[in-house]
Structures are given as C-alpha cells and as structure tokens.
Protein backbone atom coordinates (compact mmCIF):
# COMPACT_ATOMS: atom_id res chain seq x y z
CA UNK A 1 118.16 69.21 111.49
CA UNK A 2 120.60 70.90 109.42
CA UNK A 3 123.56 72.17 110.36
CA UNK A 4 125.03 75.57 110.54
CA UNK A 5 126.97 75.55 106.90
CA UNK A 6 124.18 74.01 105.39
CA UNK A 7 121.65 76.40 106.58
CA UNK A 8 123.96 78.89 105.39
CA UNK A 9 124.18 77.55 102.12
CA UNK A 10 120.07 77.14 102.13
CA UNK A 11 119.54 81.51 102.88
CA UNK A 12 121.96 82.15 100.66
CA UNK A 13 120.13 80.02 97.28
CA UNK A 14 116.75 81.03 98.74
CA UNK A 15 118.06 85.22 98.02
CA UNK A 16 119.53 84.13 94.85
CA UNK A 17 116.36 82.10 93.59
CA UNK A 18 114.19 85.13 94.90
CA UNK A 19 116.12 87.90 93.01
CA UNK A 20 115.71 85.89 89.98
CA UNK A 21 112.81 85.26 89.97
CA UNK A 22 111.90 88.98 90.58
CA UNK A 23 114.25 90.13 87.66
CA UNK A 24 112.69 87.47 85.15
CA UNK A 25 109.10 88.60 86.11
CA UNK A 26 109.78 92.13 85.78
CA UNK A 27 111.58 91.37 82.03
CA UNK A 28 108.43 89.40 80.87
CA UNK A 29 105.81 92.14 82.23
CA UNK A 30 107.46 94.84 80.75
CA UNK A 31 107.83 92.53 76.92
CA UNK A 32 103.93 91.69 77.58
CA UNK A 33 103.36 95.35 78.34
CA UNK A 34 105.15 96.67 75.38
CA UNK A 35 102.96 94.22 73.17
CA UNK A 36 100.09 95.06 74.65
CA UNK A 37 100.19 99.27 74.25
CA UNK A 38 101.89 98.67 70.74
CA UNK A 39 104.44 101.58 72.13
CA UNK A 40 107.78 101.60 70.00
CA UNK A 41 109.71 101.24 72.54
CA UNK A 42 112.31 98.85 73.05
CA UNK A 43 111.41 96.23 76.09
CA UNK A 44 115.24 96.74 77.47
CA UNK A 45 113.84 100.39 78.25
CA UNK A 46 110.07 99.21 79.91
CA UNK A 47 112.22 96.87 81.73
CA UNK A 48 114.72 99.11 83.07
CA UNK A 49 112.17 101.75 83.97
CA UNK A 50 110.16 98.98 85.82
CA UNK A 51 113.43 98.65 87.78
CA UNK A 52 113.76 102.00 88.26
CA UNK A 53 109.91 102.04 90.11
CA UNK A 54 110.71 98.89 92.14
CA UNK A 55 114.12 100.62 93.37
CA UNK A 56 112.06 103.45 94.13
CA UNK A 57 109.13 101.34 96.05
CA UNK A 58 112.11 99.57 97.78
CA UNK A 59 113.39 102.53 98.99
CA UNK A 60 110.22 104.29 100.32
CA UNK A 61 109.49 101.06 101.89
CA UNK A 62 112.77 101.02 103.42
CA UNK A 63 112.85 104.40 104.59
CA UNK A 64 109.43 104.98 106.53
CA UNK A 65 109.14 101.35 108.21
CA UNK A 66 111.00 101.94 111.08
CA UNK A 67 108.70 104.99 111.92
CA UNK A 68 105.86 102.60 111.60
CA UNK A 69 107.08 100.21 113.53
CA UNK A 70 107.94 102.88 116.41
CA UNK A 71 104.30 104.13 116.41
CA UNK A 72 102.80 101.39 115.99
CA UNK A 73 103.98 99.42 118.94
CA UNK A 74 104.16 102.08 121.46
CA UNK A 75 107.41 102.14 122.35
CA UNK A 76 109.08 103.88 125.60
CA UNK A 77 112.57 104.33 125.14
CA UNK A 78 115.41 103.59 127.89
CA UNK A 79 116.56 106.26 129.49
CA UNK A 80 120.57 106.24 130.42
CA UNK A 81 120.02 104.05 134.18
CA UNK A 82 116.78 103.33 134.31
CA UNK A 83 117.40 99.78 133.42
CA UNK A 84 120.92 99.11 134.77
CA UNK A 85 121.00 95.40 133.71
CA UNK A 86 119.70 95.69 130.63
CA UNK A 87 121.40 97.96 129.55
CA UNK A 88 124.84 96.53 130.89
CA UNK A 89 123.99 93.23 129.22
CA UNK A 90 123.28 94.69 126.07
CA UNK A 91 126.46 96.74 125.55
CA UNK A 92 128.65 93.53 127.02
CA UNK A 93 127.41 91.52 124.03
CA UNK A 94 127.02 94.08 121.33
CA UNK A 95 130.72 94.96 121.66
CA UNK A 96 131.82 91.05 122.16
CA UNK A 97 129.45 91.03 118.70
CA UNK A 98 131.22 94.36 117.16
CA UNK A 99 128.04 96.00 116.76
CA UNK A 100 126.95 99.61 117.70
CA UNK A 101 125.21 99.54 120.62
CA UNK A 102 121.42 99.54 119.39
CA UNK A 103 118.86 101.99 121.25
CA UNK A 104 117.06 100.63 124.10
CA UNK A 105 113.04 100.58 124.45
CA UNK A 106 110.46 98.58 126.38
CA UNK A 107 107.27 97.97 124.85
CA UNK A 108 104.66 98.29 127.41
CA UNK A 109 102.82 94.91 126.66
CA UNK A 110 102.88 91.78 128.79
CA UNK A 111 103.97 89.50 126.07
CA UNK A 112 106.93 88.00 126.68
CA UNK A 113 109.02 88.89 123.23
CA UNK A 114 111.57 90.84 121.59
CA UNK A 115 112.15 92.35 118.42
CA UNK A 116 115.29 94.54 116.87
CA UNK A 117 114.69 97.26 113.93
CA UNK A 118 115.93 100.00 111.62
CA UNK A 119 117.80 100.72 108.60
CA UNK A 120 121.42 100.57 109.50
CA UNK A 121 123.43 98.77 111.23
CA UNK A 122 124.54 101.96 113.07
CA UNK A 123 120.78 103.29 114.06
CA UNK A 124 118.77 100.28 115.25
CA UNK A 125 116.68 99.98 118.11
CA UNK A 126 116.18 96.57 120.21
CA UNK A 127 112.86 96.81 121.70
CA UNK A 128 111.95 94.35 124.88
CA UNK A 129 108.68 93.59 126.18
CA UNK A 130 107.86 94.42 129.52
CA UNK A 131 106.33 90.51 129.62
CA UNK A 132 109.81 89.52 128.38
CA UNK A 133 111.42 90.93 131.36
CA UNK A 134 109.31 89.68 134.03
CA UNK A 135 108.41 86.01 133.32
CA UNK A 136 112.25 85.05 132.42
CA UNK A 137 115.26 85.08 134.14
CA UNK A 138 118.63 86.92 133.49
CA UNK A 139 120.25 83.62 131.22
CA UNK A 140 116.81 83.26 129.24
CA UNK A 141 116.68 87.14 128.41
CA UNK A 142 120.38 87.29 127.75
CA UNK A 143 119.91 84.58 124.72
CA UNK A 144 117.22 86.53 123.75
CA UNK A 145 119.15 89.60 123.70
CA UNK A 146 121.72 87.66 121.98
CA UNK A 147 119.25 86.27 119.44
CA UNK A 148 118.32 90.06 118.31
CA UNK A 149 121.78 91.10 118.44
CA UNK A 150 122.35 88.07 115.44
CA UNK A 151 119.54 89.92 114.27
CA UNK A 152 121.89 93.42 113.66
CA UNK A 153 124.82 91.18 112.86
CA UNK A 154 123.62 89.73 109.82
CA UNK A 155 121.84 92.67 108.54
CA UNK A 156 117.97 90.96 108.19
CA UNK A 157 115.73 93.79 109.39
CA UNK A 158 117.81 95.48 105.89
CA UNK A 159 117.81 92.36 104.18
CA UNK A 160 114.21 91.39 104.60
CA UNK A 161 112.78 94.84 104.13
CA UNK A 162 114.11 94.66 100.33
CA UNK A 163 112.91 91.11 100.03
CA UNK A 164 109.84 91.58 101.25
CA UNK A 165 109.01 93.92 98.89
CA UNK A 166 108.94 91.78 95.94
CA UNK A 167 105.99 89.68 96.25
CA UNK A 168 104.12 92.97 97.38
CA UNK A 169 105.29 94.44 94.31
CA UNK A 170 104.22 91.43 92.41
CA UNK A 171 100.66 91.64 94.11
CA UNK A 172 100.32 95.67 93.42
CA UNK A 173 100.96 94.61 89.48
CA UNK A 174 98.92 91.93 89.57
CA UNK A 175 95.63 94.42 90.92
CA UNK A 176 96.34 96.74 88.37
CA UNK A 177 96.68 94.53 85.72
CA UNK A 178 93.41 92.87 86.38
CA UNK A 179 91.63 96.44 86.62
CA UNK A 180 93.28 97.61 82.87
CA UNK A 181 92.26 94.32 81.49
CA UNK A 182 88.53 94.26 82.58
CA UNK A 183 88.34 98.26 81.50
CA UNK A 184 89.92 97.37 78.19
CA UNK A 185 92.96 99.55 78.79
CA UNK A 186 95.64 98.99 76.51
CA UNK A 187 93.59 97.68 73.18
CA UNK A 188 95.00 97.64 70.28
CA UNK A 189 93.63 98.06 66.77
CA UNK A 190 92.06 95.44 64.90
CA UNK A 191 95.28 94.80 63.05
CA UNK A 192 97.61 94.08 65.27
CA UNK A 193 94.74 92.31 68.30
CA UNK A 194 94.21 92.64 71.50
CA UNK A 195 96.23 94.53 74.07
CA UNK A 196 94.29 93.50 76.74
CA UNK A 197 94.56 90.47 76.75
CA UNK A 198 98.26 91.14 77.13
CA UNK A 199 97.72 92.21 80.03
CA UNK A 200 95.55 89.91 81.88
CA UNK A 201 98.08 87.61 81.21
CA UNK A 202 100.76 89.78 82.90
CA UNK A 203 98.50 89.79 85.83
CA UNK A 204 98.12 85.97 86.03
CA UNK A 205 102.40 86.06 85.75
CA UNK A 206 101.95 88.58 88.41
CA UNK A 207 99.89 86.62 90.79
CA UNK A 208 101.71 83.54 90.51
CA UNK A 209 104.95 85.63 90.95
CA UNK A 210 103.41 86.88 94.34
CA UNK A 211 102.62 83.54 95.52
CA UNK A 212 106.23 81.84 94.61
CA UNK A 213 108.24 85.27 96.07
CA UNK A 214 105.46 85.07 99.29
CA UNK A 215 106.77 81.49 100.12
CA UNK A 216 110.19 81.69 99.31
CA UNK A 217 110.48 85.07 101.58
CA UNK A 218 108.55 83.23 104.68
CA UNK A 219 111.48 80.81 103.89
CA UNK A 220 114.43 82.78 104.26
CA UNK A 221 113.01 84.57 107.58
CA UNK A 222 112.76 81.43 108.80
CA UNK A 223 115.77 80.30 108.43
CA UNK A 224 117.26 83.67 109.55
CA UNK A 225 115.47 83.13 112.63
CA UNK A 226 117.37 79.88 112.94
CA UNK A 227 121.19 81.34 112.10
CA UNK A 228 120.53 84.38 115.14
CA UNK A 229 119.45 81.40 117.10
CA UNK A 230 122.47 79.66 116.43
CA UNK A 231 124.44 83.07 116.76
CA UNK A 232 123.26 83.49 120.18
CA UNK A 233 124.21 80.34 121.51
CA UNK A 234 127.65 81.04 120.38
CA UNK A 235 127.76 84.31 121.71
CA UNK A 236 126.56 83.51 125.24
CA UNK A 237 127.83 80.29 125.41
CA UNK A 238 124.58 78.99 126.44
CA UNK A 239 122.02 77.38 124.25
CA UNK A 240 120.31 76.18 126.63
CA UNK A 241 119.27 79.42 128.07
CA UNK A 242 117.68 80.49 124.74
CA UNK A 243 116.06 77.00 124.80
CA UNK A 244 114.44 77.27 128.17
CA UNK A 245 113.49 81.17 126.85
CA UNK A 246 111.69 80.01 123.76
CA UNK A 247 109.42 77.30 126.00
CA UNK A 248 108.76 80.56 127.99
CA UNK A 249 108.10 82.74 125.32
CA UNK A 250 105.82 80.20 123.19
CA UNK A 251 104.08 79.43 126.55
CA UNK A 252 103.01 82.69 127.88
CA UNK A 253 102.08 84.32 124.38
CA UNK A 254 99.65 81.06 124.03
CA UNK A 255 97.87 82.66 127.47
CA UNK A 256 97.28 85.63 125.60
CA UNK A 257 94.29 86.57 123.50
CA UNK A 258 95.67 89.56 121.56
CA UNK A 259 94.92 89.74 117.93
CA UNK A 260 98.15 89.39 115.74
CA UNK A 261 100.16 92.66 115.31
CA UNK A 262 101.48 93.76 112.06
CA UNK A 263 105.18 93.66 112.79
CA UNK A 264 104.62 89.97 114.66
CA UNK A 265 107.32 88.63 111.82
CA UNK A 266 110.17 91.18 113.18
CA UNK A 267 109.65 89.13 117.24
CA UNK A 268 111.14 86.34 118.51
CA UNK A 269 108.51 84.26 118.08
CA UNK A 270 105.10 84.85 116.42
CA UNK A 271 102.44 84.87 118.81
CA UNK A 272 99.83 83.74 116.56
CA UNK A 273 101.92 80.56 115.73
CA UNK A 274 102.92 80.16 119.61
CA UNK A 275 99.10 80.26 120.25
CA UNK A 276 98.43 77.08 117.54
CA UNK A 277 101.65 75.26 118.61
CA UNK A 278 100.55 75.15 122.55
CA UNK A 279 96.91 74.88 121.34
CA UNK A 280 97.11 71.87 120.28
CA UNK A 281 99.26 70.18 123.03
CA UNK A 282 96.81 71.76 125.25
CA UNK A 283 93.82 70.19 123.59
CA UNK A 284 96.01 67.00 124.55
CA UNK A 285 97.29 67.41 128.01
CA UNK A 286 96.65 64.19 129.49
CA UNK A 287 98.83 62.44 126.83
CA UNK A 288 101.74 65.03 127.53
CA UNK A 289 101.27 65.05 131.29
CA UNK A 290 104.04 62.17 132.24
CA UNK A 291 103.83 63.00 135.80
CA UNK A 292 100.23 63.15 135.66
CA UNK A 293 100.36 66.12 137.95
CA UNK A 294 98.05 68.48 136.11
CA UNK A 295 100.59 70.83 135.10
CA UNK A 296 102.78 70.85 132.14
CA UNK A 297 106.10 71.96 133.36
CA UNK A 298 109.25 72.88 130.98
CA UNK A 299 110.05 69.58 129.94
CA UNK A 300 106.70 67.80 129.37
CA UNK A 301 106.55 70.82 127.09
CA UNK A 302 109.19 70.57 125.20
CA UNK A 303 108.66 66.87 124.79
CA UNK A 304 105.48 67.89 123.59
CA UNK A 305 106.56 70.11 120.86
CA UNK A 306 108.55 67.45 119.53
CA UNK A 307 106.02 65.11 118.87
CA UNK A 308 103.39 67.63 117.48
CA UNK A 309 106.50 69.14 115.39
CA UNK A 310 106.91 65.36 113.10
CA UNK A 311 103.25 66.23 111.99
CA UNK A 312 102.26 66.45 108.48
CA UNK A 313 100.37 69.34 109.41
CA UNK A 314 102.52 71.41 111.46
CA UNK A 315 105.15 70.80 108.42
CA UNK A 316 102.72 72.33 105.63
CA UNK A 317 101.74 74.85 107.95
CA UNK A 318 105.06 75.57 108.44
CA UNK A 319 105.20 76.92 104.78
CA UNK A 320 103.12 80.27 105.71
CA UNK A 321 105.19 80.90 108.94
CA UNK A 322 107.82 83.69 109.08
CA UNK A 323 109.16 81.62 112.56
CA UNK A 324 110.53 77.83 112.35
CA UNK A 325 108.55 75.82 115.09
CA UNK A 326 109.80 76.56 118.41
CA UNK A 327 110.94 72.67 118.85
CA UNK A 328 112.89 72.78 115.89
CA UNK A 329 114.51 75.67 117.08
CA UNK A 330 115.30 73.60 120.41
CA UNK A 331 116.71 70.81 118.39
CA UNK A 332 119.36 73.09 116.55
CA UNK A 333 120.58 74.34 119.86
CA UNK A 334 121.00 71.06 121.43
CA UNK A 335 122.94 70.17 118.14
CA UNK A 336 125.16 73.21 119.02
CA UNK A 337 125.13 72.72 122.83
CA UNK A 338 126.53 69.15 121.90
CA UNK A 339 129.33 71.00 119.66
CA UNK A 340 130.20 72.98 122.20
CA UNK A 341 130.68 69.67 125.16
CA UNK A 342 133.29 68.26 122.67
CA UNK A 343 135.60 71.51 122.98
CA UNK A 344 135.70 71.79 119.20
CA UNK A 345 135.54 75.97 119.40
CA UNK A 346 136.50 78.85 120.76
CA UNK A 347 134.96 82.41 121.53
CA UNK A 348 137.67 83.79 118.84
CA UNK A 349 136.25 81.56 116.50
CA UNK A 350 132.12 82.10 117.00
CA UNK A 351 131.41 83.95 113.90
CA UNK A 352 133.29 80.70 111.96
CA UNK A 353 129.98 78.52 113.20
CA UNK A 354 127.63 81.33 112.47
C-alpha cells in the first residue's frame, strides 16, 4: 500500500498527465479541423477558440451541478438544533480542519453513506444519510464526517467537477464528429481531397481521448478517496473508527437493492461496488465463516475483503471504479494507525501527513 507522500505524488502526475492530454487533443482536433473545412485560419486561433468552448462547458458544468445534486437526492436540510450532535461534531472538526462550517442535510434514504458538495470552499453542503446515522455509532460517523470534511479541505468536489469534464467533452466531439463525417460535412473540393475524412479521424482521436481521460479521472477520485481517508484518521485520531465505518457502510448498502444513483461517485462508498465486493464473499460464506457460526461478524468480514481484494479480477475491475476497494482502504488506515502507536506526530502537525 502506498504511503501518504507517495499517493500524493501519484494525484498530483495523474492531474498533470490528464491536462495534457486534454490540451494536446484539443491542438490536434482543431489542426485536423482546419484541414478538413480548408478555412484560412490559423490552427493557434481553432485551438484557442476550442479552449474558449471547453472553459465555457467547464463552467456551466460547474455552476448548475450542485443544484442537481440537491434535487436529485432529496435533500432535507438541518435546521439550527434539530440534530444537536451532529451538528456539534461537525463544527468541532471543521474548525480543528479550518474550514467553513459546511451546511447540514439528511438525505432521507436508509443507506448508510455520506457525501459533501458545492462550488466553494465557503458554500458546501455535507449531506448524511438517515441509514448513516442509525446503523453506526458516534466514532464510526465521526470518521465519516471527518472523511467528507478531507473532502472540502482538498478542494475535490471543485477539482473533479473540472476534470470530469474532459473525457465528456472528448465523448460530445467524438458524436459529432462521427455525425459530420457520415453526412459528408466538411468536403472539400476535388483539389485539395477530402474533408471528411478529416474528420472521422478527429472523432477516432476523440474517442480514444474519452477512454484514456475516463480512466485516468476514475484514477484520481480514487485516490482522493484514499488521501480524505487518510485525512480523517489524522483529524480524529482514530482510524480505526473509519475502518469499522467502512465494513458498516459496504455491508448494509450490499442489503440494499436500489439501482445506482447518478451522484454515487460524490459518497463514501459506491453502493453498486459495495454490492459486488460483499456479493461475492457472500456467495462464499462458509469459507469466510471461521467461527462457523452462520454469521459474518466485523472481522470475518474484513478478513474477507482482503482475500477477495489480491484478485486479478477485483484489480481490473478496479480500473472502472471511482472508490478504491473498501479493504484497501482498511489497509492504509492500519498503516496510519501503526504511525500513530510509534508517537511520530502531533495534532499541530496533521496536515504534514495529509
């Protein structure tokens, strides 16, 4: 499992290799566009107004998602008192984080998960499942809390809006490109070829530009889902709270047969991949079952996920998931739970770590 600077070091070349990859595809659509509509105009200027229309996709994007998100998951927002705890736990570690206090909401859904969003630091909203709140206890939910609050500290809902953009982008160019080059848009004259063909080839750059920026965005959520794990052991002092919380959490949303929501990639963890993960240890129960006791309590479970997670499959699966599996998770907060027995830290010192 890597370790804290490393995974730092990972998220930071996985944004670099992203944006260049995004700048290089827009410069060789916008030459292989120019080509194609024989336009004299200079490709600096097709590829600066192709900028210009991503910025301005970015933005939209960026603007309105929050409102989606809000609507979309029915959220009931926290009055001042009605959730004393809650919201006393929440402003203890946003100010030991030295973040705004985010806005308060339960969503009214018997998952147990978690989510933070918005578009500034200064206006985000930490949403909390009502399943969240009654199937763990006050150490489990204060990880998670902590968890989303690494969330705000590091800026990803902002981050990964913009990033997540590109291969969408990428996709929406690819369509269109497809569509001008069956139609014939864009031909030349006999002269000078085939603009069309120009085209279809931009698409094909397109596509595999969508599949590259898809992968390498899944990537750096998942790692950022990793560094606001490793943030919230810090912060509460406890990994082992958040450890015991993500059992939970992958546990009970495997009970549930909801289809996948659209926002699943902003919650703790993904129900859809909590559902395969306990799947399959369910499908083997007897082997997992040390006690033989019929039930597979906490530990069994975890022992469980460890195992499954050294699969080939669970490690090529991992590649389309915007959430690490939940044991690897486990396994970077016992590496940080066995920092934290040698005395090597203190609380002045947590955002050092993270």
């Amino acid at each position: 499992m890597a370790g804290i600077a490393q995974l730092k070091n990972t998220m930071f070349l996985t944004i670099v290799i992203t944006l260049v990859v995004f700048v290089l595809f827009l410069g060789a659509v916008s030459v292989l566009f120019s080509v194609a509509t024989a336009l004299e105009i200079s490709p600096l200027y097709t590829l600066g107004g192709a900028f210009v229309l991503a910025l301005l996709f970015m933005l939209i994007q960026f603007a309105i998602s929050p409102h989606i998100v809000s609507w979309s998951m029915r959220l009931k927002y926290v009055e001042a008192g009605s959730f004393p705890w809650l919201e006393n736990t929440v402003r203890e570690l946003a100010a030991k984080s030295n973040v705004p206090m985010p806005r308060l909401a339960i969503v009214p859904n018997q998952n147990p998960n978690a989510f933070v969003f918005g578009n500034s630091t200064s206006k985000m909203t930490l949403a909390v499942h009502e399943g969240l709140l009654r199937q763990l206890n006050e150490d489990e939910v204060r990880g998670v809390i902590g968890h989303e609050l690494g969330h705000i500290k590091h800026k990803d809902s902002i981050v990964m809006t913009f990033l997540s953009a590109i291969p969408l982008i990428a996709y929406v160019i690819a369509r269109a490109a497809f569509g001008f080059g069956y139609v014939g848009v864009g031909r030349r004259d006999s002269r000078r070829g085939d603009g069309a063909g120009y085209i279809v080839l931009a698409g094909v750059i397109a596509l595999v530009v969508y599949f590259v920026a898809q992968l390498l965005v899944l990537k750096l959520s998942r790692l950022r889902e990793h560094f606001s794990d490793a943030y919230s052991a810090y912060l509460t002092g406890s990994p082992r709270s958040l450890e015991s919380g993500l059992t939970k959490i992958a546990y009970g949303l495997s009970l549930q047969p909801e289809e996948p929501h659209g926002a699943r990639a902003l919650f703790i963890s993904d129900p859809a991949l909590a559902r395969q993960e306990v799947g399959q240890i369910i499908d083997r129960r007897d082997e997992y079952d040390l006690d033989k006791n019929g039930v597979l309590d906490e530990r069994e479970l975890q022992l469980a996920m460890e195992k499954e997670a050294k699969s080939t499959w669970t490690s090529v699966n991992t590649m389309f998931s915007t959430h690490p599996p939940t044991y690897k998770r486990i396994l970077l907060l016992r590496q940080i739970e066995d920092e934290m027995k040698t005395g090597t830290y203190t609380s002045i010192d947590i955002y050092k770590h993270v």
